[in-house]
C-alpha atoms as a PDB file:
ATOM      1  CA  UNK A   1      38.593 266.739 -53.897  1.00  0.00           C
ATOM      2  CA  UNK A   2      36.902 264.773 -50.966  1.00  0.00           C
ATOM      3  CA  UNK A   3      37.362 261.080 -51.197  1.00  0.00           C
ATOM      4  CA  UNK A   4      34.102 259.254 -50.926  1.00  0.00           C
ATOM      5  CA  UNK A   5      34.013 255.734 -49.049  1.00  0.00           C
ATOM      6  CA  UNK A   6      32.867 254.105 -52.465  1.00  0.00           C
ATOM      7  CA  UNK A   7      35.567 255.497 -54.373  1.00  0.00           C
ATOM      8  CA  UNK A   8      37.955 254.056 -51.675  1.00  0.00           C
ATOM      9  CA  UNK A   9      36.244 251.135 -51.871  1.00  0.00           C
ATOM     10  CA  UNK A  10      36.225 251.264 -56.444  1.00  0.00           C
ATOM     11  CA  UNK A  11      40.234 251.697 -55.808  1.00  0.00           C
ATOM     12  CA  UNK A  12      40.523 249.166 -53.719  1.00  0.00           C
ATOM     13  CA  UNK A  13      38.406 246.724 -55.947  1.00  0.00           C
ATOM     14  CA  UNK A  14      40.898 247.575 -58.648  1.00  0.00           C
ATOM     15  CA  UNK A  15      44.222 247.153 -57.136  1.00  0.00           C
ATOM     16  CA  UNK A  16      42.868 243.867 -55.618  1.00  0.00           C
ATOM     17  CA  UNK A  17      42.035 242.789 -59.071  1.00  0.00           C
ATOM     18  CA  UNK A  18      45.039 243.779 -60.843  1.00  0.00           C
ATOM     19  CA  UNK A  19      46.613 242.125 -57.787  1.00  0.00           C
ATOM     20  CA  UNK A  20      44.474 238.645 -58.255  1.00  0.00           C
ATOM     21  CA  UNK A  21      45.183 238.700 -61.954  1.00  0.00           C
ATOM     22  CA  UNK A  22      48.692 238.792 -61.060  1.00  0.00           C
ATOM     23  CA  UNK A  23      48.532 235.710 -58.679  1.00  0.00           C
ATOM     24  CA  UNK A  24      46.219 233.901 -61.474  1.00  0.00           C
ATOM     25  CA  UNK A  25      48.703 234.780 -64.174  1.00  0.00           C
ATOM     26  CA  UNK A  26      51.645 233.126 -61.797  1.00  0.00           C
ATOM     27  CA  UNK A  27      49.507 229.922 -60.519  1.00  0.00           C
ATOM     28  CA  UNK A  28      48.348 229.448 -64.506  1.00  0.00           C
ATOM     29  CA  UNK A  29      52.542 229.471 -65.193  1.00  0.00           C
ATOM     30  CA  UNK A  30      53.207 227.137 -62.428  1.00  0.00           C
ATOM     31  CA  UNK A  31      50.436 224.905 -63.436  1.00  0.00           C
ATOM     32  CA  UNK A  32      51.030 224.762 -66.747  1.00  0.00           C
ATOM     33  CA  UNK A  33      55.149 224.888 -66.867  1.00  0.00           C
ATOM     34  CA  UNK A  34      55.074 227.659 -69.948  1.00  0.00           C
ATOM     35  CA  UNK A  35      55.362 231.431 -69.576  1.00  0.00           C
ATOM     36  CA  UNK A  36      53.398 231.969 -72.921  1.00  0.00           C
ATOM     37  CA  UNK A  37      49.580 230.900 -72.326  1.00  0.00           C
ATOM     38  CA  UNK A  38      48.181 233.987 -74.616  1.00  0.00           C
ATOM     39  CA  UNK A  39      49.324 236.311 -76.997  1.00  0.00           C
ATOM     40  CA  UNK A  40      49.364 239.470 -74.691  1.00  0.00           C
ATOM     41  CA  UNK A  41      52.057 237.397 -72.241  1.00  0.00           C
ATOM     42  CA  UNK A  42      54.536 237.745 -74.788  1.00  0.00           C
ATOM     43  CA  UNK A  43      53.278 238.618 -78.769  1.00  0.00           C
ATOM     44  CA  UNK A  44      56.791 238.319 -79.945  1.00  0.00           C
ATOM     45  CA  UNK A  45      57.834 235.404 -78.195  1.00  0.00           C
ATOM     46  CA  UNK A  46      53.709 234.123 -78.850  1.00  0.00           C
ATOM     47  CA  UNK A  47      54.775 234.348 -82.503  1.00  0.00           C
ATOM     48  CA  UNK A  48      58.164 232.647 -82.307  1.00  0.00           C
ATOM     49  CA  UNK A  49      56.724 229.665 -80.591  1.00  0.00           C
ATOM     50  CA  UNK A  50      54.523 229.291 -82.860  1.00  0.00           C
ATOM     51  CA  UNK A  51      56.590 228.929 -85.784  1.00  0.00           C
ATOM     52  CA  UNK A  52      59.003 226.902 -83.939  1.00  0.00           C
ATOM     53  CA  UNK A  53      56.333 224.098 -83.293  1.00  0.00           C
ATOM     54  CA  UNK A  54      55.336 224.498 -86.904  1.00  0.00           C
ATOM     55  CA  UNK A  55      58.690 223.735 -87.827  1.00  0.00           C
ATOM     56  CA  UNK A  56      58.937 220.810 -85.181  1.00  0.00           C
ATOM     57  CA  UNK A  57      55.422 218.978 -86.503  1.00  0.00           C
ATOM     58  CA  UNK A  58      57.155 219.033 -89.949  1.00  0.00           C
ATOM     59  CA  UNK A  59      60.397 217.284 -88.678  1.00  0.00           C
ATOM     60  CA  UNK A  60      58.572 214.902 -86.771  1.00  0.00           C
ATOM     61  CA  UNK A  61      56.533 214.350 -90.048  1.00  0.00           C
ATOM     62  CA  UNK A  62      59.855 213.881 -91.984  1.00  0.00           C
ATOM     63  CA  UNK A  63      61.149 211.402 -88.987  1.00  0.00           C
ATOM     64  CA  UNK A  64      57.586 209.586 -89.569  1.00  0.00           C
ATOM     65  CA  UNK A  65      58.690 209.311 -93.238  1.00  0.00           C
ATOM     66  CA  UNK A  66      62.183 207.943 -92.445  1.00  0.00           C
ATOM     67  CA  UNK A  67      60.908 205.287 -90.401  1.00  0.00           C
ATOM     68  CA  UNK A  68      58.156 203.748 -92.587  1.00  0.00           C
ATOM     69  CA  UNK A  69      61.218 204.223 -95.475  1.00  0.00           C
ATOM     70  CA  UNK A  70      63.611 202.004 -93.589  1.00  0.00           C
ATOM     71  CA  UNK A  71      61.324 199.927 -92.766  1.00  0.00           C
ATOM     72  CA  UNK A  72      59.822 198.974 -96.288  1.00  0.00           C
ATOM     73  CA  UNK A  73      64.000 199.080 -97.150  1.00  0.00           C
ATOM     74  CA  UNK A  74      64.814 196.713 -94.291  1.00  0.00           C
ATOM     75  CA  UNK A  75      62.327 194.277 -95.473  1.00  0.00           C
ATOM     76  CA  UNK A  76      63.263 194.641 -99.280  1.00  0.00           C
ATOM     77  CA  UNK A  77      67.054 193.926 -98.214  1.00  0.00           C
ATOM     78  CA  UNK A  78      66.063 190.782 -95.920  1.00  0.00           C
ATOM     79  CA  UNK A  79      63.923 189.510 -99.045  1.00  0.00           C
ATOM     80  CA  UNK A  80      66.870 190.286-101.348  1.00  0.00           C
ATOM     81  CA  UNK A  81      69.354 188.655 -99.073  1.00  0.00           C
ATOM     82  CA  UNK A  82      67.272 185.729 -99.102  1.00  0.00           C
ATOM     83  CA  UNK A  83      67.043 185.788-103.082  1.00  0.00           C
ATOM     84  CA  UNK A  84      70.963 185.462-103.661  1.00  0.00           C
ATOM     85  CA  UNK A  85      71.430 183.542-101.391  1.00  0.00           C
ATOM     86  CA  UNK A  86      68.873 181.044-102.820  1.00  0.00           C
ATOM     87  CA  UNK A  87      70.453 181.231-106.710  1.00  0.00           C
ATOM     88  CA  UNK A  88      74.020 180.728-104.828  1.00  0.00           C
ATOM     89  CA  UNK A  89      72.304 176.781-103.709  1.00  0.00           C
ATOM     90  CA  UNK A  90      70.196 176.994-107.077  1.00  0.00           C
ATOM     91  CA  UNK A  91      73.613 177.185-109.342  1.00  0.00           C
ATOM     92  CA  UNK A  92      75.355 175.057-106.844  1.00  0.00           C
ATOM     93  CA  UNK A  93      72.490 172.192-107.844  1.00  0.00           C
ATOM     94  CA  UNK A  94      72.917 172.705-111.375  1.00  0.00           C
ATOM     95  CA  UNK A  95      76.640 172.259-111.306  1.00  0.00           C
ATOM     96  CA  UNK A  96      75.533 168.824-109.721  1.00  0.00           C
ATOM     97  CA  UNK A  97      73.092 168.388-112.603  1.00  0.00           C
ATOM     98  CA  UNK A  98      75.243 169.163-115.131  1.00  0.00           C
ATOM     99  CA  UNK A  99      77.889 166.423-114.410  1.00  0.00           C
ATOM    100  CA  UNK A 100      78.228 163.503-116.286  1.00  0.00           C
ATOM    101  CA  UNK A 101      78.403 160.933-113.552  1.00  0.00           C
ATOM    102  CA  UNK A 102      74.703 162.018-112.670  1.00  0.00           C
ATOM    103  CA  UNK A 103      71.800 159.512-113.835  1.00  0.00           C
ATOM    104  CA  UNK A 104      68.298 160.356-114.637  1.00  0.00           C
ATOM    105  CA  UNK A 105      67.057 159.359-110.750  1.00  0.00           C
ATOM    106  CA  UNK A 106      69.454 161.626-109.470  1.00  0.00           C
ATOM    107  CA  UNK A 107      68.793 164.595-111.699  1.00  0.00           C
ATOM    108  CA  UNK A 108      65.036 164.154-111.006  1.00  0.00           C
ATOM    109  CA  UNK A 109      65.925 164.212-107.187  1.00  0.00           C
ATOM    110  CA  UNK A 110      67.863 167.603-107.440  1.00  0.00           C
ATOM    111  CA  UNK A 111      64.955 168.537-109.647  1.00  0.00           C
ATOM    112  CA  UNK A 112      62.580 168.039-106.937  1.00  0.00           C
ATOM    113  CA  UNK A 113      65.141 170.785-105.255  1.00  0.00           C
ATOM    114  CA  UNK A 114      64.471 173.593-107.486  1.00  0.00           C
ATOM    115  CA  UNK A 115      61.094 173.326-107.379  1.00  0.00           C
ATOM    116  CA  UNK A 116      60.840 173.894-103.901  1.00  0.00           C
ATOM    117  CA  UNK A 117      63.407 176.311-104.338  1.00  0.00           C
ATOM    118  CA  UNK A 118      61.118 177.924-106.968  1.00  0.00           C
ATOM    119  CA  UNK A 119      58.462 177.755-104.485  1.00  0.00           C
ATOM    120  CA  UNK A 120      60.118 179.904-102.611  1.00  0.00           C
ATOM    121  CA  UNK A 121      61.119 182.382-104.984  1.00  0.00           C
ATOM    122  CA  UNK A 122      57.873 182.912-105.238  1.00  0.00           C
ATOM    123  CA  UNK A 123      56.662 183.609-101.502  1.00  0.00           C
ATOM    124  CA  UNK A 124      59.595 185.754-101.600  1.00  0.00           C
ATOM    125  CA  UNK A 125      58.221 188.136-104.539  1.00  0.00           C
ATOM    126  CA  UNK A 126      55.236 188.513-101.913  1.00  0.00           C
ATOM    127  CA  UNK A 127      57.225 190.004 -99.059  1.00  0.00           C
ATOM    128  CA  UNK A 128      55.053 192.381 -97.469  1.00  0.00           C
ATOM    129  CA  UNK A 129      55.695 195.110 -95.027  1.00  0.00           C
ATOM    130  CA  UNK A 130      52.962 196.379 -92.654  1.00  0.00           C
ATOM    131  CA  UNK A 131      50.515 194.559 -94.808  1.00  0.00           C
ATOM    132  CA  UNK A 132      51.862 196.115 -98.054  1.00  0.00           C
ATOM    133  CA  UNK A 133      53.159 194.156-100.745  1.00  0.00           C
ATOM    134  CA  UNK A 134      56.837 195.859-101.184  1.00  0.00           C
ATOM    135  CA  UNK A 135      57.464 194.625-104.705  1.00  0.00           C
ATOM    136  CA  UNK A 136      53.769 195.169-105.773  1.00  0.00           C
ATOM    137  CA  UNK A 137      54.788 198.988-107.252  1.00  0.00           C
ATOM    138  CA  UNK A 138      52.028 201.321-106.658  1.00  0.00           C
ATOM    139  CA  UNK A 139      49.713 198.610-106.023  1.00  0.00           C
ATOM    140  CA  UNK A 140      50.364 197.605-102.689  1.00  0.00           C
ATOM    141  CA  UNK A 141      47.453 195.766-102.103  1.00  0.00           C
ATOM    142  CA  UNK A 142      47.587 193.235-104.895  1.00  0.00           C
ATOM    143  CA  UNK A 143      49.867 189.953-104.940  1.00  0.00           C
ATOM    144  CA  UNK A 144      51.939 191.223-107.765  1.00  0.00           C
ATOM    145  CA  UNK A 145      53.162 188.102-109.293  1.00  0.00           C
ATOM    146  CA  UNK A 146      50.683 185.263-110.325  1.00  0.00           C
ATOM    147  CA  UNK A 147      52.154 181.601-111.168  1.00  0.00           C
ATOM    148  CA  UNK A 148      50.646 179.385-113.802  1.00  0.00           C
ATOM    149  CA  UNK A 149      50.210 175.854-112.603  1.00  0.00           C
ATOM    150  CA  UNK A 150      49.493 172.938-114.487  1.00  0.00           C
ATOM    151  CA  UNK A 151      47.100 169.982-113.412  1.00  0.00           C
ATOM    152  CA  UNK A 152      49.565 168.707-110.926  1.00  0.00           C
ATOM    153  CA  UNK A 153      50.169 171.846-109.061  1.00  0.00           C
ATOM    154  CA  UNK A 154      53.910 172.827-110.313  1.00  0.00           C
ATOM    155  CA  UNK A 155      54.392 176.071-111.672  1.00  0.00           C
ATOM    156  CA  UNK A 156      54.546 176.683-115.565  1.00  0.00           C
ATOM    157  CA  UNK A 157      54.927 180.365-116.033  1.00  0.00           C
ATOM    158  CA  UNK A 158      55.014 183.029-113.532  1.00  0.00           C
ATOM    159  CA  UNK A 159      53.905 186.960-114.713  1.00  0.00           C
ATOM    160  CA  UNK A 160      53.358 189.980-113.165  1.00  0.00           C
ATOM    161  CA  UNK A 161      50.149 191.341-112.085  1.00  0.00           C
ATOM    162  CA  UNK A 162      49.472 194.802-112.037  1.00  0.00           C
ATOM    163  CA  UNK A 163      51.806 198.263-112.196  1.00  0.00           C
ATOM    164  CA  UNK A 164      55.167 196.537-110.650  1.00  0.00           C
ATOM    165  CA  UNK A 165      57.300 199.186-111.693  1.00  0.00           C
ATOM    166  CA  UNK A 166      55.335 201.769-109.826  1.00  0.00           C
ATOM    167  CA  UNK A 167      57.530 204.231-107.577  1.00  0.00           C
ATOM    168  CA  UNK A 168      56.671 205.147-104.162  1.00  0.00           C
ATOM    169  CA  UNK A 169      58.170 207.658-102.419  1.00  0.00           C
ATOM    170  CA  UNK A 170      58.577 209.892 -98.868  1.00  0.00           C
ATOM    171  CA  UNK A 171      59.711 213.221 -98.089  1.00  0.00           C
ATOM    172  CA  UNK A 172      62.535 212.495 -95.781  1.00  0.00           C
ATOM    173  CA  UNK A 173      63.408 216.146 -95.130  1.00  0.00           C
ATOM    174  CA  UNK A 174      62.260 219.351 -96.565  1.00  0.00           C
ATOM    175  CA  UNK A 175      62.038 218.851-100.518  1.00  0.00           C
ATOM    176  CA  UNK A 176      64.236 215.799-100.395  1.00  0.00           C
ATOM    177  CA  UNK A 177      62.025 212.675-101.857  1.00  0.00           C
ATOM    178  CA  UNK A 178      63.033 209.125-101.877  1.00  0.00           C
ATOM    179  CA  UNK A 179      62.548 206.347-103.644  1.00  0.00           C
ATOM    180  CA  UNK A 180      61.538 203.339-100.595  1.00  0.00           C
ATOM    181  CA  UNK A 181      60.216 200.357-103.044  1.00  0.00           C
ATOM    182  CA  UNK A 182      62.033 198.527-105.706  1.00  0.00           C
ATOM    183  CA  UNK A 183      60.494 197.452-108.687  1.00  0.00           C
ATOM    184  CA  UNK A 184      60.578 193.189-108.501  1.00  0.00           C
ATOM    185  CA  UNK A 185      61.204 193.287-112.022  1.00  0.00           C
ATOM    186  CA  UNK A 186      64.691 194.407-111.707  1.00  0.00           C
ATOM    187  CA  UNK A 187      65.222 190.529-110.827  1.00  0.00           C
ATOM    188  CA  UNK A 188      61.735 189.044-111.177  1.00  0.00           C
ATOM    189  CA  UNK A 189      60.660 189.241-114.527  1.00  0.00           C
ATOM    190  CA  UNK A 190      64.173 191.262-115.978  1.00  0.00           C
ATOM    191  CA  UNK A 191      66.630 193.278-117.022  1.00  0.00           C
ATOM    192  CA  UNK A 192      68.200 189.503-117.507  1.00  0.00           C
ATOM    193  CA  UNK A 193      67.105 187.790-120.249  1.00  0.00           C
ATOM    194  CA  UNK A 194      64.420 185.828-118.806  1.00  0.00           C
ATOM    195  CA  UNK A 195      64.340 186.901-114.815  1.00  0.00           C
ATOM    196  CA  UNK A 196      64.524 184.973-111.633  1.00  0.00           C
ATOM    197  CA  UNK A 197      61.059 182.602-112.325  1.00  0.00           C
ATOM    198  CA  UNK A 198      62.240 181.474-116.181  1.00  0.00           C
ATOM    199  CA  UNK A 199      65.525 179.732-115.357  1.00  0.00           C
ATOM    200  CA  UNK A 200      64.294 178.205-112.020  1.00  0.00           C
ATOM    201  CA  UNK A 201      61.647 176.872-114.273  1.00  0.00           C
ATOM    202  CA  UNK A 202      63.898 175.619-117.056  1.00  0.00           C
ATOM    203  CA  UNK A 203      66.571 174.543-114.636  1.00  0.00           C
ATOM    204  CA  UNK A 204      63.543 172.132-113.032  1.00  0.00           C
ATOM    205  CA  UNK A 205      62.251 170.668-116.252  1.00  0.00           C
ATOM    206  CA  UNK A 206      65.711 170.550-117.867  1.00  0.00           C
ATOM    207  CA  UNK A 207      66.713 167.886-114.992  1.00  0.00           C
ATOM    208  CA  UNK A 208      63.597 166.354-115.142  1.00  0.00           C
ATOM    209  CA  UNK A 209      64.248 165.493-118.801  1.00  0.00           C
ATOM    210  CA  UNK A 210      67.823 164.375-117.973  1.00  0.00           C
ATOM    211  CA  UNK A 211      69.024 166.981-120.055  1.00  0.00           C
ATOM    212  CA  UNK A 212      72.629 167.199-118.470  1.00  0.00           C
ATOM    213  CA  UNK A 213      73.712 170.301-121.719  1.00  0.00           C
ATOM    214  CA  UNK A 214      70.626 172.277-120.777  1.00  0.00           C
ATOM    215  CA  UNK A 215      71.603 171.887-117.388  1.00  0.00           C
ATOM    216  CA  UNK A 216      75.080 173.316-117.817  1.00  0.00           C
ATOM    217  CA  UNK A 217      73.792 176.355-120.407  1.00  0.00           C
ATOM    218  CA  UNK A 218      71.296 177.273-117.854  1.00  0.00           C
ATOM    219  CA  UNK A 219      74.125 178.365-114.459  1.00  0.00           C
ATOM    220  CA  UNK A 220      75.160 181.668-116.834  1.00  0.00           C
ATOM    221  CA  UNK A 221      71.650 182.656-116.427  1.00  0.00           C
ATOM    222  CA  UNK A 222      71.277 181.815-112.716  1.00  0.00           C
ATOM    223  CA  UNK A 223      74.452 184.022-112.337  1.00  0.00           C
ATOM    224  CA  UNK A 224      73.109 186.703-114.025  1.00  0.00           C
ATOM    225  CA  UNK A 225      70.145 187.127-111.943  1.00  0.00           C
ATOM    226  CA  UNK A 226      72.102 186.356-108.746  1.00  0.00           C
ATOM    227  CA  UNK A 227      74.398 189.472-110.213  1.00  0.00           C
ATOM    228  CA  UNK A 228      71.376 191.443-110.488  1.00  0.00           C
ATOM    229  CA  UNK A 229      69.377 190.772-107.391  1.00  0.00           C
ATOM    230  CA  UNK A 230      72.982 191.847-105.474  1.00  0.00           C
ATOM    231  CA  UNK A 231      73.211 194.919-107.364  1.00  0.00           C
ATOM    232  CA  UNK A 232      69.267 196.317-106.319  1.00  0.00           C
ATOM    233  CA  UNK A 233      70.962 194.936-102.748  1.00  0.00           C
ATOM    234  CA  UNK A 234      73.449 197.584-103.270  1.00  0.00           C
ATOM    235  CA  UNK A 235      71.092 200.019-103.929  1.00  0.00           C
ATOM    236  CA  UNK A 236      68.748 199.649-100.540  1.00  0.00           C
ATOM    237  CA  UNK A 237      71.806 199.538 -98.839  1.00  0.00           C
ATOM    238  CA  UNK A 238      72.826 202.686-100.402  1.00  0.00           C
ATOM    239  CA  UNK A 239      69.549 204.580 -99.516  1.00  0.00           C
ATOM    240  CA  UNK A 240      68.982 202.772 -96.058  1.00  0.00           C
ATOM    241  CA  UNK A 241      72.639 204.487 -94.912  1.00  0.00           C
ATOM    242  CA  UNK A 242      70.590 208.041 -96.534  1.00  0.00           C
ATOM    243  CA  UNK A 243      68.168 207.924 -94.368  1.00  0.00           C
ATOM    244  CA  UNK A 244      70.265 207.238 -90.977  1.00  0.00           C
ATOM    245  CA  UNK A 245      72.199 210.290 -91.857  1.00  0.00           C
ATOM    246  CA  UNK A 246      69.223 212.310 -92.712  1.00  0.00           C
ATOM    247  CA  UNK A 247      67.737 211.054 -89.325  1.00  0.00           C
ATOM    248  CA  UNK A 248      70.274 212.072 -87.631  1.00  0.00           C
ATOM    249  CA  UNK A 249      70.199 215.739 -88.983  1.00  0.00           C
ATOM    250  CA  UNK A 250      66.494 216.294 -88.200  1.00  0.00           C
ATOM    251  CA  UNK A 251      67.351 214.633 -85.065  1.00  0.00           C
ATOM    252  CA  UNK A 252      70.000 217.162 -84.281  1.00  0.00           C
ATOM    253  CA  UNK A 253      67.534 219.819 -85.561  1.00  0.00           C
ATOM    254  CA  UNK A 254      64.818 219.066 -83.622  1.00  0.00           C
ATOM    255  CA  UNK A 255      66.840 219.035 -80.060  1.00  0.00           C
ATOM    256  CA  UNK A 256      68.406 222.670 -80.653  1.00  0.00           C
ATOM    257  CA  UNK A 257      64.779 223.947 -81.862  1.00  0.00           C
ATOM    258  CA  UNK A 258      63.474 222.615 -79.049  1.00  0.00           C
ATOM    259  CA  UNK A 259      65.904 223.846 -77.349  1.00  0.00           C
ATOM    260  CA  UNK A 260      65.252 227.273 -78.860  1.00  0.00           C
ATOM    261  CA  UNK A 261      61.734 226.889 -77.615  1.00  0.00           C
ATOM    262  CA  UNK A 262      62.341 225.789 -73.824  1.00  0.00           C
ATOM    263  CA  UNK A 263      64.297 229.467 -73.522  1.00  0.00           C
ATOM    264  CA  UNK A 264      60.827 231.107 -75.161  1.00  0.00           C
ATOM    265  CA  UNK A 265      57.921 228.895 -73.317  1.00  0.00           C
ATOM    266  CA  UNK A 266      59.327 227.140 -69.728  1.00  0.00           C
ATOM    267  CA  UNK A 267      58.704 228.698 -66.901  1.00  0.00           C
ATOM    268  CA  UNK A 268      61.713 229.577 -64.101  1.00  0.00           C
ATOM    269  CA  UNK A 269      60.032 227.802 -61.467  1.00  0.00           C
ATOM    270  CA  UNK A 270      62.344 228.755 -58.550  1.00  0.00           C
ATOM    271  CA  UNK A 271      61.247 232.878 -59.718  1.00  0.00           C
ATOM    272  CA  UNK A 272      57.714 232.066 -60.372  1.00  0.00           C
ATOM    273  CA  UNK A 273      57.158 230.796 -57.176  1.00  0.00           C
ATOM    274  CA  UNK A 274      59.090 234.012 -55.110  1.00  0.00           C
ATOM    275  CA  UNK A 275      56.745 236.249 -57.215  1.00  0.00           C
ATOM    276  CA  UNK A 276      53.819 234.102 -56.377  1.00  0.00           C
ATOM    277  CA  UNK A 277      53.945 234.415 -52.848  1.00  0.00           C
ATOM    278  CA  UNK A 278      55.183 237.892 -52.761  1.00  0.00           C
ATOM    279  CA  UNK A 279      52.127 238.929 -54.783  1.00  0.00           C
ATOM    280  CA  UNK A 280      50.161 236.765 -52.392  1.00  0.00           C
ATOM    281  CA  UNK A 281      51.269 238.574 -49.257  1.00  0.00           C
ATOM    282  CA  UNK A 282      50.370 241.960 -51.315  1.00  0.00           C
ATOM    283  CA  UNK A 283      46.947 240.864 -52.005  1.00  0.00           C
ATOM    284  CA  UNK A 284      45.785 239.677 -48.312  1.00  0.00           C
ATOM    285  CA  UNK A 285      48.169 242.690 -46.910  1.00  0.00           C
ATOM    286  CA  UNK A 286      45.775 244.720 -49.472  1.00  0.00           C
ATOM    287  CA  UNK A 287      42.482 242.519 -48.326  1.00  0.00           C
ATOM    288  CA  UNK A 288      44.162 243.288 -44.415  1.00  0.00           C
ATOM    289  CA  UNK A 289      44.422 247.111 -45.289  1.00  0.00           C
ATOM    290  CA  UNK A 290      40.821 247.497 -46.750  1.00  0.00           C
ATOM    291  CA  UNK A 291      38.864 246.203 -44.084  1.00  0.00           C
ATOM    292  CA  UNK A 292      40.884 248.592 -41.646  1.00  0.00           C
ATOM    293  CA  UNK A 293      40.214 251.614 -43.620  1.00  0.00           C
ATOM    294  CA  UNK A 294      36.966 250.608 -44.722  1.00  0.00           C
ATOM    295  CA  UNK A 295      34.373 249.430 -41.698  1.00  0.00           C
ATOM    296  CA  UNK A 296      31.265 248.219 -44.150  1.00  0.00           C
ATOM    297  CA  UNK A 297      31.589 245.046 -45.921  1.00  0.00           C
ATOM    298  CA  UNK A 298      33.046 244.959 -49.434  1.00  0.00           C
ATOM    299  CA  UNK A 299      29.847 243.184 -50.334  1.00  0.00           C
ATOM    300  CA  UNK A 300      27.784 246.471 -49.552  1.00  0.00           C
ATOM    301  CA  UNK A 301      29.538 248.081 -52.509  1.00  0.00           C
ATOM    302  CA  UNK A 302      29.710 245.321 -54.815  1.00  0.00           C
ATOM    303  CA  UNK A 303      27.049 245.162 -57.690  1.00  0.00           C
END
């Protein structure tokens, strides 16, 4: 079969774009530092990578979860910490109260005490994290705990506002859910007999009133929600160490998926770039060869 000058020149056009292709496909690698930039490159690999990275978005998800966790948990232990340590001074100024050398002045001075004290409790039950009230349940939003003040300003009653038992919780790994918030009344409102408000309350007006029995009746109580607030302590702490170990394992997981998915994707740069110029030289020795051969431009065959 003769060989026509535009069938040299239709095989030429074709090696020189298989060739081109192959330089493209090598600069694309280079330029974008993965081996796998469509599905023909590699379908199986294609297909591995992609669940990989599905798996990795989930884990970084699940991280996500951990940290807004310990961070709601951080600030629920500081609060906490605060709390017991304030009914440790609380019982320590009704053990003053209660003692017999005390006059009325002096009891209404350490009364004066416990209502700043109770003051305090107070800003403490609206703790907030990120702008979320962390003892507020499932209602975030709201103040959870409203006080009752008389003409004067000094709290009468406190009660809570709203669903303060709520739960909230995060998926800290892959159907593992946790509990993050603790209800305030654990300590605020119960399960002692009248929570951490009542006795701060009665504590105040029993000292006001120079009631030294009511005064000594009244540090079983504070106990008892000291007790309490260190036991919900114990559980934060409990879940806060939870989470560090769970971190730890998705940490762990992610690095030897990731791993997994350098060996799939990354490009072996030192390789890519010997092939690169190798096919280089084969297309302009190709380009060189053609225009030897063939004496008309490539542009008089073209189109």
């Amino acid at each position: 079969m003769r060989v026509t000058t535009k069938m040299a020149v239709g095989t030429l056009i074709n090696n020189l774009g298989r060739s081109y292709e192959r330089v493209s496909k090598f600069q694309q690698e280079l330029s974008s530092g993965s081996r796998l930039n469509k599905l023909s490159d590699d379908p199986a690999a294609v297909q591995r990578s992609l669940g990989l990275r599905s798996e990795l978005r989930q884990i970084e998800q699940f991280q996500k979860n951990n940290r807004d966790g310990k961070g709601w948990l951080d600030m629920t232990e500081a609060t906490l910490s605060e709390m017991e340590t304030l009914f440790v001074e609380v019982r320590g100024l009704a053990v003053q109260g209660s003692n017999s050398t005390y006059n009325a002045s002096q009891r209404n001075a350490l009364a004066d005490q416990v209502d700043q004290f109770l003051e305090h409790a107070l800003s403490l039950s609206e703790a907030r994290y990120r702008g979320r009230y962390v003892f507020a349940g499932t209602e975030t939003d709201n103040t959870p705990y409203i006080a009752n003040r008389d003409t004067n300003g000094n709290i009468q009653s406190v009660a809570a506002r709203g669903n303060t038992t709520g739960t909230i919780e995060r998926e800290i790994a892959d159907g593992m859910m946790m509990q993050i918030n603790v209800s305030g009344d654990d300590f605020f409102t119960g399960p002692t007999r009248d929570g951490a408000f009542d006795p701060l309350i009665k504590l105040r007006d029993s000292l006001r009133a120079n009631d030294s029995e009511a005064v000594r009746q009244l540090q079983s109580d504070l106990t008892e929600v000291r007790e309490s607030v260190s036991e919900v302590r114990g559980t934060v702490g409990a879940r806060v160490s939870r989470l560090g170990v769970t971190n730890n394992l998705l940490e762990r997981i992610s690095v030897e998926m990731t791993s997994v998915l350098s060996e799939d994707e990354d490009v072996d740069l030192a390789a890519t770039i010997v092939n690169l110029r190798q096919e280089e030289d084969v297309f302009q020795a190709a380009l060189a060869s053609g225009n030897m051969v063939i004496q008309q431009s490539l542009m008089d065959f073209i189109g």
